[in-house]
N, C-alpha and C. Protein backbone atom coordinates (compact mmCIF):
# COMPACT_ATOMS: atom_id res chain seq x y z
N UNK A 1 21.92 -16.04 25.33
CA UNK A 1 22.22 -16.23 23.92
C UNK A 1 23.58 -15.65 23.61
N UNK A 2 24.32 -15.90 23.12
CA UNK A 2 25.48 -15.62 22.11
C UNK A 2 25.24 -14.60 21.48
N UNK A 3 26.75 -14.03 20.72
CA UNK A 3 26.43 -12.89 20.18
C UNK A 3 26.22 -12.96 18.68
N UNK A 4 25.15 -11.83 18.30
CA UNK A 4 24.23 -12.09 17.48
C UNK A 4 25.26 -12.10 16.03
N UNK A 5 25.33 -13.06 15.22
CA UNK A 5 26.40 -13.06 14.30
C UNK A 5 25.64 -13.23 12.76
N UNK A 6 24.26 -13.85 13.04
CA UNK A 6 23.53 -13.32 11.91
C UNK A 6 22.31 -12.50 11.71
N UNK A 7 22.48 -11.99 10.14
CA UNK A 7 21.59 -10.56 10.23
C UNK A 7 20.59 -11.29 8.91
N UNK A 8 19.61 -10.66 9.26
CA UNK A 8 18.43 -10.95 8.51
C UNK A 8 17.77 -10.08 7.85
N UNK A 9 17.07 -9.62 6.56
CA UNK A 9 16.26 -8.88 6.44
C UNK A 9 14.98 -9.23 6.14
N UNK A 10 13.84 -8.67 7.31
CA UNK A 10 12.24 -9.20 7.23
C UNK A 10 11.89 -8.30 6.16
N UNK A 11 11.19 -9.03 5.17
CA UNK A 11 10.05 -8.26 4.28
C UNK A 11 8.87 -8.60 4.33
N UNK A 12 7.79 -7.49 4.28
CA UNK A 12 6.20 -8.34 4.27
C UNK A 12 5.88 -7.07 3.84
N UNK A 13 5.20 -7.84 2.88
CA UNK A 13 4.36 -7.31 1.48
C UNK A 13 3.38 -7.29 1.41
N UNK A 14 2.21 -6.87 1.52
CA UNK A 14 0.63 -7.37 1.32
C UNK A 14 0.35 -7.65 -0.58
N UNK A 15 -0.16 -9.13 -0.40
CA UNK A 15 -0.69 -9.40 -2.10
C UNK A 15 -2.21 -8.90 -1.90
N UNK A 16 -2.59 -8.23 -3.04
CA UNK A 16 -3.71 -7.90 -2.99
C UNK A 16 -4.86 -9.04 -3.54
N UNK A 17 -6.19 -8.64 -3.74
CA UNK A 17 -7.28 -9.43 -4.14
C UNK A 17 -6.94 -10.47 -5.49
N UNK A 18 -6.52 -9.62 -5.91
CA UNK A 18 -6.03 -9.66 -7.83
C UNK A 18 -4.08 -10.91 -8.04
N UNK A 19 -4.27 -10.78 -6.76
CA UNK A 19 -2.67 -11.72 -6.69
C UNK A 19 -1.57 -11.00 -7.11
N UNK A 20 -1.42 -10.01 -6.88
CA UNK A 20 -0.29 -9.16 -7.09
C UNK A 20 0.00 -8.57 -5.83
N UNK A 21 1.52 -7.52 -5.83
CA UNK A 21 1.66 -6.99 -4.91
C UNK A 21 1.05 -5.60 -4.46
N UNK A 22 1.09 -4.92 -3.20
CA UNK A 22 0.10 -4.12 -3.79
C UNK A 22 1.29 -2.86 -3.75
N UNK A 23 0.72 -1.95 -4.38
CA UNK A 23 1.27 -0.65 -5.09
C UNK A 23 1.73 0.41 -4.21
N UNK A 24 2.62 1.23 -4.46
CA UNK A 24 3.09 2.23 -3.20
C UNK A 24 3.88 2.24 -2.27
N UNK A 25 3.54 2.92 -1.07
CA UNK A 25 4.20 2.70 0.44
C UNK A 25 3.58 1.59 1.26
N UNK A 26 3.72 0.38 0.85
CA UNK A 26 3.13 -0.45 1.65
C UNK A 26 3.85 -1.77 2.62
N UNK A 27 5.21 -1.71 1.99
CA UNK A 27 5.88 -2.58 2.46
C UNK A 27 6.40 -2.34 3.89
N UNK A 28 6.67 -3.42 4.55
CA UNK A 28 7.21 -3.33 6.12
C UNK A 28 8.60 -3.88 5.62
N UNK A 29 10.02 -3.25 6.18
CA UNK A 29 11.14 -3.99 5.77
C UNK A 29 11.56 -3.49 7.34
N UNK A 30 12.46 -4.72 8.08
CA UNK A 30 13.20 -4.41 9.20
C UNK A 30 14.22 -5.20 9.10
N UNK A 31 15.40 -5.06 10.00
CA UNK A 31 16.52 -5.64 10.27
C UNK A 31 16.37 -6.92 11.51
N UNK A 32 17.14 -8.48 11.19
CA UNK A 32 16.50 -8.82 12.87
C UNK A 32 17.58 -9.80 13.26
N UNK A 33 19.18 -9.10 14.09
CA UNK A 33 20.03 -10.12 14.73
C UNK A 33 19.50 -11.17 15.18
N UNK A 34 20.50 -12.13 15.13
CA UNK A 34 20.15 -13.54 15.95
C UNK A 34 21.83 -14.79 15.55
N UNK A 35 21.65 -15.40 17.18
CA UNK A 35 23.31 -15.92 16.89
C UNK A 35 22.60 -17.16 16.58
N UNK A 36 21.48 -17.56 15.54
CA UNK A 36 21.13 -18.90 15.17
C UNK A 36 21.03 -18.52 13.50
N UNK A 37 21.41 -19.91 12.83
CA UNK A 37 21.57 -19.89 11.30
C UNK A 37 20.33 -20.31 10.60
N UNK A 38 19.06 -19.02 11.25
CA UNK A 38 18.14 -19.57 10.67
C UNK A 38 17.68 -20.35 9.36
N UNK A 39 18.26 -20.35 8.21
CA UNK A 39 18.30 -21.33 6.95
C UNK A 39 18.52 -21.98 7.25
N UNK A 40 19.31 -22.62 7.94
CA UNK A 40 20.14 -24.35 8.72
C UNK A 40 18.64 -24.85 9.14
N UNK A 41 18.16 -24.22 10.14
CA UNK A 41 16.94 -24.11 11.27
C UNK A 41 15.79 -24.76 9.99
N UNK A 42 15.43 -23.65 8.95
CA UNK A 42 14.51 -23.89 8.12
C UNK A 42 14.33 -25.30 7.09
N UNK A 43 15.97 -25.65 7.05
CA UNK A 43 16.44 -26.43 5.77
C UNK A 43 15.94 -28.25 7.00
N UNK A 44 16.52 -27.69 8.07
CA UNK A 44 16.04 -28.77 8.98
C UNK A 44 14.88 -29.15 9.09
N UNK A 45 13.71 -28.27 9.59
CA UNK A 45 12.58 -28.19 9.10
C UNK A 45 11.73 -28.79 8.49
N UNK A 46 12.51 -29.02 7.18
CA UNK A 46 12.01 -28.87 5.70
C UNK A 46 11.81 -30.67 5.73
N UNK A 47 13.21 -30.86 6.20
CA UNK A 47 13.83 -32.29 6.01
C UNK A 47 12.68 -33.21 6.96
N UNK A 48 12.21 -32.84 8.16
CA UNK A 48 11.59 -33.46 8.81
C UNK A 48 10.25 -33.61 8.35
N UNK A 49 9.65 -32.80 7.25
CA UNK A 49 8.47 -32.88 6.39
C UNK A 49 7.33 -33.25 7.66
N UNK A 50 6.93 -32.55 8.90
CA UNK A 50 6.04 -32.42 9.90
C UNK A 50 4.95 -31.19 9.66
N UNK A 51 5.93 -30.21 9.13
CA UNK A 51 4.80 -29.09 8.81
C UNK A 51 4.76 -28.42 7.16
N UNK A 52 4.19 -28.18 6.70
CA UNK A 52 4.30 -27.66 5.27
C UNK A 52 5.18 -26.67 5.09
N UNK A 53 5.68 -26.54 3.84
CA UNK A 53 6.82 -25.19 3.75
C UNK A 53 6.75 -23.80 4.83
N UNK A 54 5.29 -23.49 4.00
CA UNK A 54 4.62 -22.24 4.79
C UNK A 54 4.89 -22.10 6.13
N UNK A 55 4.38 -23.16 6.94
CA UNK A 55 4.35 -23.23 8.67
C UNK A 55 5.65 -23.46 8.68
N UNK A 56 6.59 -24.11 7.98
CA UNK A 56 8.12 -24.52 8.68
C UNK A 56 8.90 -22.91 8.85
N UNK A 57 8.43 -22.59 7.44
CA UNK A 57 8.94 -20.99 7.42
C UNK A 57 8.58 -20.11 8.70
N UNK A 58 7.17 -19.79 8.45
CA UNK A 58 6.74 -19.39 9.37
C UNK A 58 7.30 -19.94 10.97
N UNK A 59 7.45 -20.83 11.55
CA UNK A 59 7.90 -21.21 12.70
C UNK A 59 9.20 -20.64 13.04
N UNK A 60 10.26 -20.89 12.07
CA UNK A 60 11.63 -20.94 12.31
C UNK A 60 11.58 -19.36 12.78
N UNK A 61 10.64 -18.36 11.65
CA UNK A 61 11.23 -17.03 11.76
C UNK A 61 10.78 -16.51 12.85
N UNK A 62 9.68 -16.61 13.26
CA UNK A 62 8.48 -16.46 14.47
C UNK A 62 9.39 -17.04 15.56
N UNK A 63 10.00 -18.09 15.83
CA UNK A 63 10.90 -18.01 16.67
C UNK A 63 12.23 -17.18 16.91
N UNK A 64 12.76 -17.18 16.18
CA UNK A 64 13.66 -16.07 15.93
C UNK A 64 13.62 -14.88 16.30
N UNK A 65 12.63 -14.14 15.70
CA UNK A 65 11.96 -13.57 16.29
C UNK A 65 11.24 -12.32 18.04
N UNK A 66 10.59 -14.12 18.15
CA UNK A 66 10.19 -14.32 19.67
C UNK A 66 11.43 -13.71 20.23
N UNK A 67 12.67 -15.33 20.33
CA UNK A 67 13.44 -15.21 21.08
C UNK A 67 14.11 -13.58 21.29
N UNK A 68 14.49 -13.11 20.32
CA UNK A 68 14.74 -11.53 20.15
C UNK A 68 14.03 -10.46 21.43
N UNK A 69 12.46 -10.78 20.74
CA UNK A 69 11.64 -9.92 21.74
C UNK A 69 11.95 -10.61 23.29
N UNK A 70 12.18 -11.39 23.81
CA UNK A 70 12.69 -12.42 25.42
C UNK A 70 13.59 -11.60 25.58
N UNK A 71 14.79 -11.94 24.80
CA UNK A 71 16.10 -11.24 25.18
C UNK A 71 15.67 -9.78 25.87
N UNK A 72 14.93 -8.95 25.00
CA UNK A 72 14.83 -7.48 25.71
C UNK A 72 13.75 -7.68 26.74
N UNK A 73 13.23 -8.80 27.09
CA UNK A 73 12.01 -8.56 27.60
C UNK A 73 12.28 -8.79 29.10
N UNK A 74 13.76 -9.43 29.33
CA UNK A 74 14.53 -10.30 30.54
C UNK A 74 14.67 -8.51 31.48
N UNK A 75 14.57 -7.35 30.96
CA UNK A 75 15.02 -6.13 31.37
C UNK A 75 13.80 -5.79 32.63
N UNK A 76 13.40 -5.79 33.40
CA UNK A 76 12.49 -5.11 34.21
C UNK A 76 12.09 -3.95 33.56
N UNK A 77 12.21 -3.24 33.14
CA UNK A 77 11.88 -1.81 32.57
C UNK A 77 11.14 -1.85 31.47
N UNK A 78 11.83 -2.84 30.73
CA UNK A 78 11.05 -2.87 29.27
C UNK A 78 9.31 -3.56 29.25
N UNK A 79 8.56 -2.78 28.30
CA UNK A 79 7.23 -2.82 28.47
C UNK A 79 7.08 -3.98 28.20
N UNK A 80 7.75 -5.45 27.43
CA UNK A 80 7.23 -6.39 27.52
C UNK A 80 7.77 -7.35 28.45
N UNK A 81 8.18 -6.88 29.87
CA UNK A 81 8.69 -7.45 30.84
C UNK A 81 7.80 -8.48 31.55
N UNK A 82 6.23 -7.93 31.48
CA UNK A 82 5.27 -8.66 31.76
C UNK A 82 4.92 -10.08 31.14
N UNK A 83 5.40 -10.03 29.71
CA UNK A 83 5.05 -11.14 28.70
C UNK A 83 6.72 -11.99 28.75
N UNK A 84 7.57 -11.99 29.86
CA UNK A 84 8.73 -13.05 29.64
C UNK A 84 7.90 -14.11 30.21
N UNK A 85 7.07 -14.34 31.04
CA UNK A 85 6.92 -16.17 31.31
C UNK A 85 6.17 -16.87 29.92
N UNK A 86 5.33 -16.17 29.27
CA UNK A 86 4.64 -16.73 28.24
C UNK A 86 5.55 -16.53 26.68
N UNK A 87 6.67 -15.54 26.78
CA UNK A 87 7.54 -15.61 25.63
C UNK A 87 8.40 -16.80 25.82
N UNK A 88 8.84 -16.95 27.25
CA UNK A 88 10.11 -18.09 26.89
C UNK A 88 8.95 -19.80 26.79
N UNK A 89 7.58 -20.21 27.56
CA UNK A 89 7.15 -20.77 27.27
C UNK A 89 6.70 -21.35 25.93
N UNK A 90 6.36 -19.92 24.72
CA UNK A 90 6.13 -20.35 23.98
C UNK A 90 7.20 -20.54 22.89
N UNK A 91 8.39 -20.30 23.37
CA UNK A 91 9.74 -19.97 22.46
C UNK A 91 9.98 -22.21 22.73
N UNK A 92 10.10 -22.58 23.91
CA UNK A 92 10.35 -23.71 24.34
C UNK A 92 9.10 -24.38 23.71
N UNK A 93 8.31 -23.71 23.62
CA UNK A 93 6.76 -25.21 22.49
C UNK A 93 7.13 -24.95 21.18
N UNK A 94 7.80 -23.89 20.93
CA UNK A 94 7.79 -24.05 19.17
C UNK A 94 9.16 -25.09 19.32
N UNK A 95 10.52 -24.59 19.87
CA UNK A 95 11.53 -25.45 19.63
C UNK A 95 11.35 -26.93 19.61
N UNK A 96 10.10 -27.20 20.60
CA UNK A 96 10.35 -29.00 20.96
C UNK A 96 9.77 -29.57 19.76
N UNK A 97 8.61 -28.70 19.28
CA UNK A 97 8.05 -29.15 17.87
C UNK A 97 9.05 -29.14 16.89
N UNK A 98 10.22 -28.20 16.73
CA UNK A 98 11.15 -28.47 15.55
C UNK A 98 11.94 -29.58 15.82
N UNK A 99 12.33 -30.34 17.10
CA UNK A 99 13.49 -31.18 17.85
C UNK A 99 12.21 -32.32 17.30
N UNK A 100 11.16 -32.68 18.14
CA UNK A 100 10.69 -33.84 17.96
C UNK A 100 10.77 -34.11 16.43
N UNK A 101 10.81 -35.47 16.16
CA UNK A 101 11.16 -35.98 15.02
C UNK A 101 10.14 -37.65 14.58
């Protein structure tokens, strides 16, 4: 991969029972490089109208993602060194689903 030129910020929120957000220390916020323009990725997505907003979203970032966790995972050392044949497998089934048209 190229060098990582866009930055992202993940948020996930839990909505509670009541449909609101819920209250406190509850939020997860992280940072997540990547040299792909995921909005381009999403807006593409969108256009191909194959999966609903939700899943298109969900896919693009989940790949993104993935690919991230591969990159470190290519290291022998690193603990998810074990999971590179089934990360880049499943990194290559989500992409062909965004390509097929």
């Amino acid at each position: 991969m190229s060098s990582s030129k866009h930055r992202y910020r993940i948020t996930v929120t839990p909505i509670e029972a009541d449909g609101l957000q819920c209250s406190g220390r509850c939020t997860i916020e992280f940072e997540q490089r990547s040299p792909r323009n995921w909005m381009h990725e999403l807006e593409d997505a969108q256009r191909q109208r194959r999966l609903s907003c939700n899943e298109a979203a969900g896919a693009v970032v989940a790949t993104g993602l993935l690919e991230a966790l591969a990159v470190a995972a290519r290291d022998d050392a690193h603990p998810l060194a074990a999971l590179q044949p089934e990360l880049d497998g499943l990194i290559a089934k989500l992409q062909a689903l965004r390509q097929a048209r």
